[in-house]
Protein backbone atom coordinates (compact mmCIF):
# COMPACT_ATOMS: atom_id res chain seq x y z
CA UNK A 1 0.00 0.00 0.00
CA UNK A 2 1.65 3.49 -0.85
CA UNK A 3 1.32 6.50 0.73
CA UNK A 4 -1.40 8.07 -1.56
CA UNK A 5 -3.33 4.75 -1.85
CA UNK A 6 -6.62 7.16 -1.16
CA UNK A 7 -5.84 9.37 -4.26
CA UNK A 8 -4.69 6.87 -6.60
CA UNK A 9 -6.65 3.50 -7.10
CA UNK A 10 -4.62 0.73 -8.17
CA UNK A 11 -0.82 -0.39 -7.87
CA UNK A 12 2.15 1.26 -9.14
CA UNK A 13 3.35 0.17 -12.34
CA UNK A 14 6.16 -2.32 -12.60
CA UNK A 15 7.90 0.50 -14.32
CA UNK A 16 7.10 3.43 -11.98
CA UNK A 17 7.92 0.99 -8.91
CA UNK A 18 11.96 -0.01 -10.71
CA UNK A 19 12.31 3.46 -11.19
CA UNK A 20 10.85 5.00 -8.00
CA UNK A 21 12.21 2.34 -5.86
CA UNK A 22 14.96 3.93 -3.76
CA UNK A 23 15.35 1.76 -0.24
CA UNK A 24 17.94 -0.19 -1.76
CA UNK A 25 20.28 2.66 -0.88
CA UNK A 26 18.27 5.26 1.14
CA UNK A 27 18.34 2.41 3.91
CA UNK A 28 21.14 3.69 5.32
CA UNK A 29 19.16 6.90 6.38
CA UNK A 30 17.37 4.58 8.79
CA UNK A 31 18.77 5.66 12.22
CA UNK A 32 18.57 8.84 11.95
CA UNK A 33 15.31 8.86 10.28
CA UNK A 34 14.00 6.56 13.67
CA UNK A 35 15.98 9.66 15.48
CA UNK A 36 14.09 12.28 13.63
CA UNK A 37 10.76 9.95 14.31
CA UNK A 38 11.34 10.11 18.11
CA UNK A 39 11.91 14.07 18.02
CA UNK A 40 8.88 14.31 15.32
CA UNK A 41 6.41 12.15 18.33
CA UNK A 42 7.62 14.29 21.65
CA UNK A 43 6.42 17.10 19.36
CA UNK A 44 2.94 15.53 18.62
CA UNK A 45 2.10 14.34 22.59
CA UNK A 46 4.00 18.23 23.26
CA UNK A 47 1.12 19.39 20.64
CA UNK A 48 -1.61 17.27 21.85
CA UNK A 49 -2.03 15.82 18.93
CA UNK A 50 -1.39 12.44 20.20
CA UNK A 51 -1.70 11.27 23.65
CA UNK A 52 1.17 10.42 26.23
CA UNK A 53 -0.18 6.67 26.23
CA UNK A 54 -0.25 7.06 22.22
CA UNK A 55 3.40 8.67 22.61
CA UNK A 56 4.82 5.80 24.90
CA UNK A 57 3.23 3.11 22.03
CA UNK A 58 4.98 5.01 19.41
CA UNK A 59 8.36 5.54 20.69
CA UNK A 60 8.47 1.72 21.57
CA UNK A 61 7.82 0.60 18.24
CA UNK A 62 10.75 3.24 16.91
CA UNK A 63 12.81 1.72 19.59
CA UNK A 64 12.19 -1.85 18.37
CA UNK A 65 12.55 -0.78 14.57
CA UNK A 66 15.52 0.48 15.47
CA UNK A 67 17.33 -2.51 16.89
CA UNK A 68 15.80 -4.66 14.13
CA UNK A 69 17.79 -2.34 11.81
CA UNK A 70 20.88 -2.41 14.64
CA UNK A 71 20.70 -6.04 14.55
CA UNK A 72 20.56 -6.77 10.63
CA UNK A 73 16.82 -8.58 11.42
CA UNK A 74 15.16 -5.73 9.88
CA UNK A 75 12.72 -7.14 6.66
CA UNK A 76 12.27 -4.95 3.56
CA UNK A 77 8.81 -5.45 2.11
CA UNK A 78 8.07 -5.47 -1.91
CA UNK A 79 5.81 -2.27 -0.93
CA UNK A 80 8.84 -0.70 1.19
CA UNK A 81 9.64 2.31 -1.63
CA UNK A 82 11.76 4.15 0.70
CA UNK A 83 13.08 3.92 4.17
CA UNK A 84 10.42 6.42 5.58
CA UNK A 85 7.47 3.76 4.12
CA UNK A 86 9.64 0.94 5.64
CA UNK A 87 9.77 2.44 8.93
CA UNK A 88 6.52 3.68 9.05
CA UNK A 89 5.08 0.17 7.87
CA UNK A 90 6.76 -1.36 10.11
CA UNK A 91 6.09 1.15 13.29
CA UNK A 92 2.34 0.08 12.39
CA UNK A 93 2.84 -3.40 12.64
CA UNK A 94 4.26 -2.94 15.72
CA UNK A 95 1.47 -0.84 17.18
CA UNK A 96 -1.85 -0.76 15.07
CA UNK A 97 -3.78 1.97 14.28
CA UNK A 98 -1.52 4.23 16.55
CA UNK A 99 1.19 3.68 14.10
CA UNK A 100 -0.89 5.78 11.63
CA UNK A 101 -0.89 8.72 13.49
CA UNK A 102 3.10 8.95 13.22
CA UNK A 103 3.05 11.11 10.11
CA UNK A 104 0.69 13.49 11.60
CA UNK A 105 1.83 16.71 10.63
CA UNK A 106 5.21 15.58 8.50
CA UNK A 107 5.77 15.09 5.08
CA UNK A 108 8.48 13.04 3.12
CA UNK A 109 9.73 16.30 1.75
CA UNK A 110 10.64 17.59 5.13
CA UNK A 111 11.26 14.31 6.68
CA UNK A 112 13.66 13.22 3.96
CA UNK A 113 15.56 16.51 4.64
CA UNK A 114 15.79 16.32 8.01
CA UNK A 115 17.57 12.34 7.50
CA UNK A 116 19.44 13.17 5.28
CA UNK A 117 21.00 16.89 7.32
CA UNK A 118 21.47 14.31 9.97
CA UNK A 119 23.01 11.86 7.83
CA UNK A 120 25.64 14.20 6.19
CA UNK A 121 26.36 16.14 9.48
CA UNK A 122 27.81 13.21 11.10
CA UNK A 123 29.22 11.72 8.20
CA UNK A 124 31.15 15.06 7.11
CA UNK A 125 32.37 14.63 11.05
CA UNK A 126 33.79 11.20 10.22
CA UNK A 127 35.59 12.29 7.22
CA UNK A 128 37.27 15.29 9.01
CA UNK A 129 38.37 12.98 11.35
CA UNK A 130 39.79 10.57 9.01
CA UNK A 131 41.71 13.48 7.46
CA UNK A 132 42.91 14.43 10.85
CA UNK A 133 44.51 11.06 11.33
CA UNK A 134 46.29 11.02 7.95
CA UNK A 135 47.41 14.18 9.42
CA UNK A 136 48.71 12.58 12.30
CA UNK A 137 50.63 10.39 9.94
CA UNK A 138 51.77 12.42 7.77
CA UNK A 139 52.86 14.97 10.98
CA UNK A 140 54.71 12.19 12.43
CA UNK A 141 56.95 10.86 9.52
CA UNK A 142 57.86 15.23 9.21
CA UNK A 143 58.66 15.08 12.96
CA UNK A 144 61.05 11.60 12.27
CA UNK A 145 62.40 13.14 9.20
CA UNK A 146 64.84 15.94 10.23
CA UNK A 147 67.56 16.17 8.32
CA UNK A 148 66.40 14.15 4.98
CA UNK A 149 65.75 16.62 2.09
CA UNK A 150 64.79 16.26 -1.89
CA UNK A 151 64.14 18.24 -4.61
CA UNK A 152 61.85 20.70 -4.05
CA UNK A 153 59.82 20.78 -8.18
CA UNK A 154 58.10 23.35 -10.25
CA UNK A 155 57.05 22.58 -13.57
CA UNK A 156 58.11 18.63 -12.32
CA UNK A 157 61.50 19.73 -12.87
CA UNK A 158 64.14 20.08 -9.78
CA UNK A 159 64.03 23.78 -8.19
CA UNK A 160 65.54 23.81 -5.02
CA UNK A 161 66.38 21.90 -2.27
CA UNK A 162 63.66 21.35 0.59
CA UNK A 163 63.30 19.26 3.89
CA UNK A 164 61.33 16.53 3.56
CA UNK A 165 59.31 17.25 6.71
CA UNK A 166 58.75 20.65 4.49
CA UNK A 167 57.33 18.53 1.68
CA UNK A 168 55.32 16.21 3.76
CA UNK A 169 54.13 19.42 6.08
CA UNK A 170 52.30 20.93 2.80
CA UNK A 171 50.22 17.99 2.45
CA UNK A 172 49.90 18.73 5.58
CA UNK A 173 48.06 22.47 5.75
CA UNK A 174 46.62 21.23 2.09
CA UNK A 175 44.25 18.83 4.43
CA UNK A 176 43.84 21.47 7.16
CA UNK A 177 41.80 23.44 5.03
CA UNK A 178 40.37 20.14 3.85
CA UNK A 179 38.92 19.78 7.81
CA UNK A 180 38.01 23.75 7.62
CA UNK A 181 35.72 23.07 4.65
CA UNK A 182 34.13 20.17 6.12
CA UNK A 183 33.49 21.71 9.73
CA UNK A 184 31.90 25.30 7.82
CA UNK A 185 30.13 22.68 5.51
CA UNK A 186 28.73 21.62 8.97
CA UNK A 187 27.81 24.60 10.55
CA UNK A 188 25.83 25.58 7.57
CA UNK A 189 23.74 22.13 7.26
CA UNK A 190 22.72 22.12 10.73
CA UNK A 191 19.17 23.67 10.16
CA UNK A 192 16.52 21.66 11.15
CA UNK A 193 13.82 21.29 8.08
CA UNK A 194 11.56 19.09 10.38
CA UNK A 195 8.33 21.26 10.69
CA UNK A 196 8.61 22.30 7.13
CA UNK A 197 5.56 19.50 5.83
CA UNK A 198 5.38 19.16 2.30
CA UNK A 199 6.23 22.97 1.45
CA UNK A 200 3.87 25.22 3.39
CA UNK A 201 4.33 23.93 7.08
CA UNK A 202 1.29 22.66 9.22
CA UNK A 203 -1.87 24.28 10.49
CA UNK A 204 -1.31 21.44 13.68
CA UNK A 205 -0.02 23.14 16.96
CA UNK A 206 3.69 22.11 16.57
CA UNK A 207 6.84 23.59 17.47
CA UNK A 208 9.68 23.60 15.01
CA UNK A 209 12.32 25.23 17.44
CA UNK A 210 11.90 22.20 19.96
CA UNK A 211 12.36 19.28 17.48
CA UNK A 212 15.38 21.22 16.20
CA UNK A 213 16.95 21.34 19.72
CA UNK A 214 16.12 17.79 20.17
CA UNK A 215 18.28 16.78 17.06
CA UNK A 216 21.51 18.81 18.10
CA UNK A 217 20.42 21.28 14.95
CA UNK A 218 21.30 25.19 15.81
CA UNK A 219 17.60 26.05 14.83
CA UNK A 220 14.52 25.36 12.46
CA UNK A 221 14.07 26.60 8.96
CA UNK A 222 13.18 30.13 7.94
CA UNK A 223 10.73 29.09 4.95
CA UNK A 224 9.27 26.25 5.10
CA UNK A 225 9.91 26.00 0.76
CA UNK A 226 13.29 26.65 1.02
CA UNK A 227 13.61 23.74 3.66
CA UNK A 228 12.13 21.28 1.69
CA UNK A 229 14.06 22.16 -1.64
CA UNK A 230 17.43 22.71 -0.16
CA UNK A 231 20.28 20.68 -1.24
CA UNK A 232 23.24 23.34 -0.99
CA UNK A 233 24.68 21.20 2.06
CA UNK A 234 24.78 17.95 -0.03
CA UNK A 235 26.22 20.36 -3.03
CA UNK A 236 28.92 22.00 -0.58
CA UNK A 237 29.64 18.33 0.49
CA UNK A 238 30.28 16.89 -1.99
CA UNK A 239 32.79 20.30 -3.18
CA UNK A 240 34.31 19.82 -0.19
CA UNK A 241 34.95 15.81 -0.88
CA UNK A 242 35.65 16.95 -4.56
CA UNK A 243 38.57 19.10 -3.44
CA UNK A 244 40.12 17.19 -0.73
CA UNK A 245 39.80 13.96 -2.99
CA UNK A 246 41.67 16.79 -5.90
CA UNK A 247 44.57 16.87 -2.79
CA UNK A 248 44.63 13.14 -2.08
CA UNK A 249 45.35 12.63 -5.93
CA UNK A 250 48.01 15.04 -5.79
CA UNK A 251 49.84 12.81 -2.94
CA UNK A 252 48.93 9.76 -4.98
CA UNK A 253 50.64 11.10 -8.22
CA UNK A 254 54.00 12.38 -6.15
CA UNK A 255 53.73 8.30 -4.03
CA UNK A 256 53.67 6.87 -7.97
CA UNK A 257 56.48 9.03 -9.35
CA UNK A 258 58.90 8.56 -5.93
CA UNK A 259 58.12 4.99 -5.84
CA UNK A 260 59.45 4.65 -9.21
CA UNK A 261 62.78 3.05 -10.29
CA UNK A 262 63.77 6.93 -12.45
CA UNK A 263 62.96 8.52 -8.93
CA UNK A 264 63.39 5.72 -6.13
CA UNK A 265 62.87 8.30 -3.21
CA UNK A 266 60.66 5.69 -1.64
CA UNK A 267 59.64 1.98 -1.20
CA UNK A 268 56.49 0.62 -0.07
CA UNK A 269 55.96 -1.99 2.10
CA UNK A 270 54.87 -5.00 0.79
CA UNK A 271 51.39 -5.13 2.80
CA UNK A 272 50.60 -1.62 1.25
CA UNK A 273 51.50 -2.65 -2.66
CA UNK A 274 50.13 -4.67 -5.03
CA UNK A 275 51.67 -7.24 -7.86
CA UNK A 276 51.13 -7.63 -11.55
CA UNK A 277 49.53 -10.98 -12.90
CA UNK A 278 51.97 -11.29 -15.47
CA UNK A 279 54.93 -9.61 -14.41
CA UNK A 280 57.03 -10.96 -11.56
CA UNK A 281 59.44 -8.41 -10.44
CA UNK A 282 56.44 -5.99 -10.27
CA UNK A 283 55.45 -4.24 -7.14
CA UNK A 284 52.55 -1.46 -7.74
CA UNK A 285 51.57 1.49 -5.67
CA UNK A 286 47.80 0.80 -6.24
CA UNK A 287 46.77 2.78 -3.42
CA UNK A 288 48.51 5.79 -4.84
CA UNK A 289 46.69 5.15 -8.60
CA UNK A 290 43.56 4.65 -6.99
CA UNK A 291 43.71 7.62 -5.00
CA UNK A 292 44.27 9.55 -8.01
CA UNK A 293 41.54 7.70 -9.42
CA UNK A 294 38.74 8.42 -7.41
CA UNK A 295 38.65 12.13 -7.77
CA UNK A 296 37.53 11.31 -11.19
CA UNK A 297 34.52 9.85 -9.79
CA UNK A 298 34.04 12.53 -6.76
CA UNK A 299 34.58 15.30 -9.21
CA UNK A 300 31.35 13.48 -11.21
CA UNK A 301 29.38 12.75 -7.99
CA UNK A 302 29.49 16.70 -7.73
CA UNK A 303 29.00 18.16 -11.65
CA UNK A 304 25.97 15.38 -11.78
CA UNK A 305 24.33 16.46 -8.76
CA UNK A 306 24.39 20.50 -9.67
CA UNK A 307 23.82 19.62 -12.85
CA UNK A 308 20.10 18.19 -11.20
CA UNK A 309 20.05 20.90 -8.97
CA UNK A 310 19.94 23.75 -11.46
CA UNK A 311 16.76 23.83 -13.60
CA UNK A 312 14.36 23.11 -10.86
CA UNK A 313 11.40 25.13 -9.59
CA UNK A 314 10.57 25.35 -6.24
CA UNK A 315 9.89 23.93 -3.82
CA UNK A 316 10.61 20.06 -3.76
CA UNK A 317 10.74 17.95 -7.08
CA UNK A 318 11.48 14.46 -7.14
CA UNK A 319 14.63 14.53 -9.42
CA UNK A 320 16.12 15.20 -5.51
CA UNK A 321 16.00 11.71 -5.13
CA UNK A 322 19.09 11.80 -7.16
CA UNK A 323 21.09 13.41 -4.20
CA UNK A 324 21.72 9.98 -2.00
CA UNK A 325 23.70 8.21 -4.32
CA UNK A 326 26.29 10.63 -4.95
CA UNK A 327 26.80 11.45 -1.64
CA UNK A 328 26.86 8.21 0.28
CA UNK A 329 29.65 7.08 -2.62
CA UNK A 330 31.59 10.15 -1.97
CA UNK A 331 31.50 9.57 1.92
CA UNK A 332 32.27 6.26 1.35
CA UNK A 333 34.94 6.63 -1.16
CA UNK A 334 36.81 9.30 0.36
CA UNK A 335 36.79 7.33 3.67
CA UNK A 336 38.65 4.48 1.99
CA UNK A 337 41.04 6.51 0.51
CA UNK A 338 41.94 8.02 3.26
CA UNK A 339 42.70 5.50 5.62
CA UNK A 340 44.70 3.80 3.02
CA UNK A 341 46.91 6.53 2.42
CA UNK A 342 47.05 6.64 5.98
CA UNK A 343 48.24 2.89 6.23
CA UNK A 344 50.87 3.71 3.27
CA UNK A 345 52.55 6.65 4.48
CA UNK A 346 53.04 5.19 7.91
CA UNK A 347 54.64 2.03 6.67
CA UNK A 348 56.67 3.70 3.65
CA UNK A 349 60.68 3.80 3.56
CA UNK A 350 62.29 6.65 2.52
CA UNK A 351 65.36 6.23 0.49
CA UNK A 352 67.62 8.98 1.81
CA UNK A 353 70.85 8.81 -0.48
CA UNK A 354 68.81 8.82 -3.58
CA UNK A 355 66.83 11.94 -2.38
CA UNK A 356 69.92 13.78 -1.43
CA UNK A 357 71.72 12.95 -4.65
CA UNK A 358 68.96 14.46 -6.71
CA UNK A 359 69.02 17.48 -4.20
CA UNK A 360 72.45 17.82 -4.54
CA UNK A 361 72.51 18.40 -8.19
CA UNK A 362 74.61 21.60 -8.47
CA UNK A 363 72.09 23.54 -10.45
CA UNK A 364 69.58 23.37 -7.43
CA UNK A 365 71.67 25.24 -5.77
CA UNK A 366 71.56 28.30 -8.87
CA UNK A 367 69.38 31.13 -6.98
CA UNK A 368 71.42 30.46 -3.56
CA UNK A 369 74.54 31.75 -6.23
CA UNK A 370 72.37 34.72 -7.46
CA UNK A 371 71.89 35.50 -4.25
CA UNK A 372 75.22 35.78 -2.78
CA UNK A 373 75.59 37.75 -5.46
CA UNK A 374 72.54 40.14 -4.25
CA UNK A 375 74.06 40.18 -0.61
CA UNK A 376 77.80 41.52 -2.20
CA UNK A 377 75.71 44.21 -4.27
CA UNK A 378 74.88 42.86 -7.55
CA UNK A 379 71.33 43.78 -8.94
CA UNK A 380 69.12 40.68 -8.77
CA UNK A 381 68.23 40.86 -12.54
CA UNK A 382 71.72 40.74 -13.50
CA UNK A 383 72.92 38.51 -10.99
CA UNK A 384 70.42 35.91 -12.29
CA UNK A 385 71.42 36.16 -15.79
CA UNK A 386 75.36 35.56 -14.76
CA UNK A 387 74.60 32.63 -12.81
CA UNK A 388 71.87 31.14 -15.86
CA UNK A 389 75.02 31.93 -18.19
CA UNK A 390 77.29 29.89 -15.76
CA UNK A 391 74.76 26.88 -15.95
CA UNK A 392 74.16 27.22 -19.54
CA UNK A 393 77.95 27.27 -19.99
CA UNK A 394 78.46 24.40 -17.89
CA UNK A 395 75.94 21.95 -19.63
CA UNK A 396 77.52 22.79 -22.89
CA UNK A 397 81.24 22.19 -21.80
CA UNK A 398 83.74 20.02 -19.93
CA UNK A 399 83.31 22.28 -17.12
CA UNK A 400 81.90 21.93 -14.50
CA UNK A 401 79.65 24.56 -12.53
CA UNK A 402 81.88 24.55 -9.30
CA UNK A 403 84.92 25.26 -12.14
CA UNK A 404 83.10 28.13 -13.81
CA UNK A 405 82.16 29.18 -10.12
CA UNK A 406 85.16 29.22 -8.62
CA UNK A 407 86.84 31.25 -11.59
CA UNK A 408 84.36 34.11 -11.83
CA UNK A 409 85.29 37.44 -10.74
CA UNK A 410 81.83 38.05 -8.58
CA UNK A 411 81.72 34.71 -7.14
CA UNK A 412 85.20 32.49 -6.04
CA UNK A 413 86.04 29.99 -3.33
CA UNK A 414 83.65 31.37 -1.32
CA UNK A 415 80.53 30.94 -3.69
CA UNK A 416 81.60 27.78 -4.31
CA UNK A 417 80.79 26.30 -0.89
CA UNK A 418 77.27 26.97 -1.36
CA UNK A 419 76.82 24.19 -4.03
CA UNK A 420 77.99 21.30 -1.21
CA UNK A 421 75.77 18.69 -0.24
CA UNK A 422 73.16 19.90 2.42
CA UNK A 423 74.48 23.73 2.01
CA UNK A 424 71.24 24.79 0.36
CA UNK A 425 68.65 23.71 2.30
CA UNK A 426 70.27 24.86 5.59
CA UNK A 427 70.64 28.07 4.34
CA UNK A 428 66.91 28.65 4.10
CA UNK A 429 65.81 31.00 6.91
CA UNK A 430 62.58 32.90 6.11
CA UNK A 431 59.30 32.11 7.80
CA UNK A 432 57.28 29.28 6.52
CA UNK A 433 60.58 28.48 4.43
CA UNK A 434 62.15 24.69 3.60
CA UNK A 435 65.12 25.24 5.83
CA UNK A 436 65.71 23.44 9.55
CA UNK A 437 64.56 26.78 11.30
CA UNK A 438 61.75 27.72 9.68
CA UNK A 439 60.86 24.09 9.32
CA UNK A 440 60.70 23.26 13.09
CA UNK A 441 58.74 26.55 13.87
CA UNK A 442 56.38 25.12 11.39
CA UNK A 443 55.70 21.67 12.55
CA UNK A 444 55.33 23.48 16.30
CA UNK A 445 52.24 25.18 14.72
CA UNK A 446 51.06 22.38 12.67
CA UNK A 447 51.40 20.09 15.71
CA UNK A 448 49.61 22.94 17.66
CA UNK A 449 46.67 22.90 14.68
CA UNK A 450 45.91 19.42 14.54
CA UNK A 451 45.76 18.53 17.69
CA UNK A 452 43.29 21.30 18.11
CA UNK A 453 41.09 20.14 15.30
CA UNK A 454 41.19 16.96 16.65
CA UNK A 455 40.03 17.84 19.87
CA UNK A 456 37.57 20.29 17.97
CA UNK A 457 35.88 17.32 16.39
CA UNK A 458 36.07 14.79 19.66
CA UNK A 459 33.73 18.01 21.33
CA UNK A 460 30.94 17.79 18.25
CA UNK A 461 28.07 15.98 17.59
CA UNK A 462 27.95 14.76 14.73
């Protein structure tokens, strides 16, 4: 029996029902909406619209529901076209004709978007906190690396020098924001829509404000049309999976490259890589490619979801159906990602000589030149054209650049010292900077920061 079964004679087409049909995903909405039911029912007996002995009956029969879901004993019925008709159906069983009364005053327009607020709030909470614990990784191999450095690139050629706690540190304040997004994301979802009915609110004495505070939301909806038709916070989630899944990829591509035999800056360990089927003295960095690979799909999840979003009137349509999928797949993709990477950077060996040895290339060492020429008065403009000639010159002779260092008029024995191994790196002392210093004052802060948003998120509910 559906929900209009007093407009509509008949059943649903077999057609209509396949393409209706949404419990086999929406299921996982069932907690909260059993949460929202219990808040939606203390509102009602608050309201008088059922009794306290009608109340009681009700919030038994949610409870029961509830561990039937809990326990994995829950049945979905051929009729069940959502979770709110499963719940609902089953809430009558439980109770009789007192079940009926549990919609009183609630539509699936502002029910649905009251689950599914509830849904995303807590699961933007458990991604944060999976990014804060790749942090935590990624924060502790810095702290364990003093005194490694590599190649700092631009353009994926060598530029300078850099620690490797520097390297691993911007991945580092790259996820930061990451947790920022996700916590404003949160903020900004936690309206409560419950109240809202189908698009016009209720003419029934209920009270918006107190089934808000009974959900954890910050407060009820300002128009009941915009409540029902909102989807910016699944929008904004998704962004915010889109772009931290855009930084993951980045840290999958650099895990690829260094784990390669041209770059060999790392090795995995075996638990963390994969084989080939054909070739035996393979070992992939699968993790890493399929990091990379999923913000393909997250980038989709959100483009095909605004895409939905953007020629529809107000106030709810049912082309919002198409906002579950995305997200959970997101959530649930992201979350895998993430503790993988986790897993892999913990458990991956740097190879420190072959770092150094591409960070000791004397060229990396070029604008540290052009700038001992800037402290001895030389105007940076020309001082970078001498030492660019000096490289060029080099490449294209016998000589070497120490040589053609050593023998130049502005530069000498002196200059020279700045191209030995380590030199470069060391010498970087401005704030935020790749050099020990700078470096150290950084991961204070970054320790300081993370810890912080961890405790941040232990304090929410989600």
């Amino acid at each position: 029996m559906t929900l209009w079964h007093g407009r509509l004679g008949g059943t649903m087409a077999p057609e209509l029902a396949a393409l209706s049909v949404s419990i086999t995903y929406d299921q996982q909405l069932a907690l909260v909406d059993i949460a929202a039911s219990h808040a939606h029912v203390d509102g009602l007996v608050r309201g008088g619209i059922v009794s306290s002995k009608e109340g009681e009956a009700l919030h038994e029969a949610l409870r029961l529901v509830g561990e039937e879901f809990s326990g994995g004993t829950f049945e979905i019925h051929p009729t069940d076209e959502d979770i709110h008709t499963a719940v609902e159906r089953r809430v009558t069983e439980l109770c009789g004709d007192i079940g009926a009364k549990l919609h009183t005053g609630r539509s699936r327009n502002d029910q649905v978007a009251t689950d599914l607020r509830l849904w995303t709030r807590q699961a933007l909470k458990d991604v944060a906190e999976d990014v804060v614990s790749l942090q935590e990784v990624l924060l502790q191999r810095a702290l364990g690396a003093y005194g490694i450095y590599l190649p700092g690139y631009t353009h994926l050629q060598r530029a300078q020098p850099v620690l490797l706690a520097h390297h691993l540190g911007a991945h580092c304040w790259a996820l930061s924001r990451d947790v920022e997004r996700l916590l404003q994301s949160m903020t900004r979802l936690n309206v409560s829509p419950l109240g809202a009915g189908a698009l016009a609110g209720s003419s029934l004495a209920l009270s918006p404000d107190e089934t808000a505070a009974a959900l954890g939301f910050d407060g009820h909806f300002e128009n009941s049309m915009d409540a029902v038709s909102d989807r910016d916070f699944v929008a904004e989630a998704l962004f915010d999976i889109s772009l931290l899944g855009i930084h993951l990829s980045r840290m999958g591509e650099e895990i690829v490259l260094w784990n390669s035999d041209e770059f060999g800056f790392c090795v995995l360990d075996d638990s963390y890589a994969t084989g080939s089927s054909m070739l035996p003295q393979k070992k992939n960095a699968d993790i890493a490619e399929l990091a990379r690979g999923k913000a393909g799909r997250f980038i989709g999840n959100l483009t095909g979801l605004l895409a939905t979003l953007k020629g529809l009137p107000m106030a709810y349509n049912r082309d919002l159906q198409e906002d579950k999928e995305p997200l959970f797949d997101s959530v649930h993709q992201i979350r895998l990602v993430l503790r993988a990477l986790a897993g892999l950077y913990a458990t991956t060996t740097w190879n420190e000589e072959a770092m150094a040895a591409a960070a000791d290339a004397p060229g990396a060492a070029a604008v540290d030149l052009a700038e001992f020429l800037v402290v001895n008065g030389t105007p940076f403009r020309q001082a970078h054209s001498i030492i660019g000639g000096l490289v060029a010159e080099s490449l294209s002779s016998s000589r070497s650049l120490s040589e053609l260092v050593r023998d130049h008029d502005l530069l000498g024995e002196e200059a020279v010292g700045l191209l030995e191994p380590g030199v470069s790196v060391n010498a970087k002392t401005t704030p935020g900077g790749a050099g020990p210093v700078p470096v150290a004052a950084q991961l204070a802060r970054l320790e300081d920061r993370v810890s912080s948003d961890r405790a941040l998120l232990r304090s929410l509910q989600g």
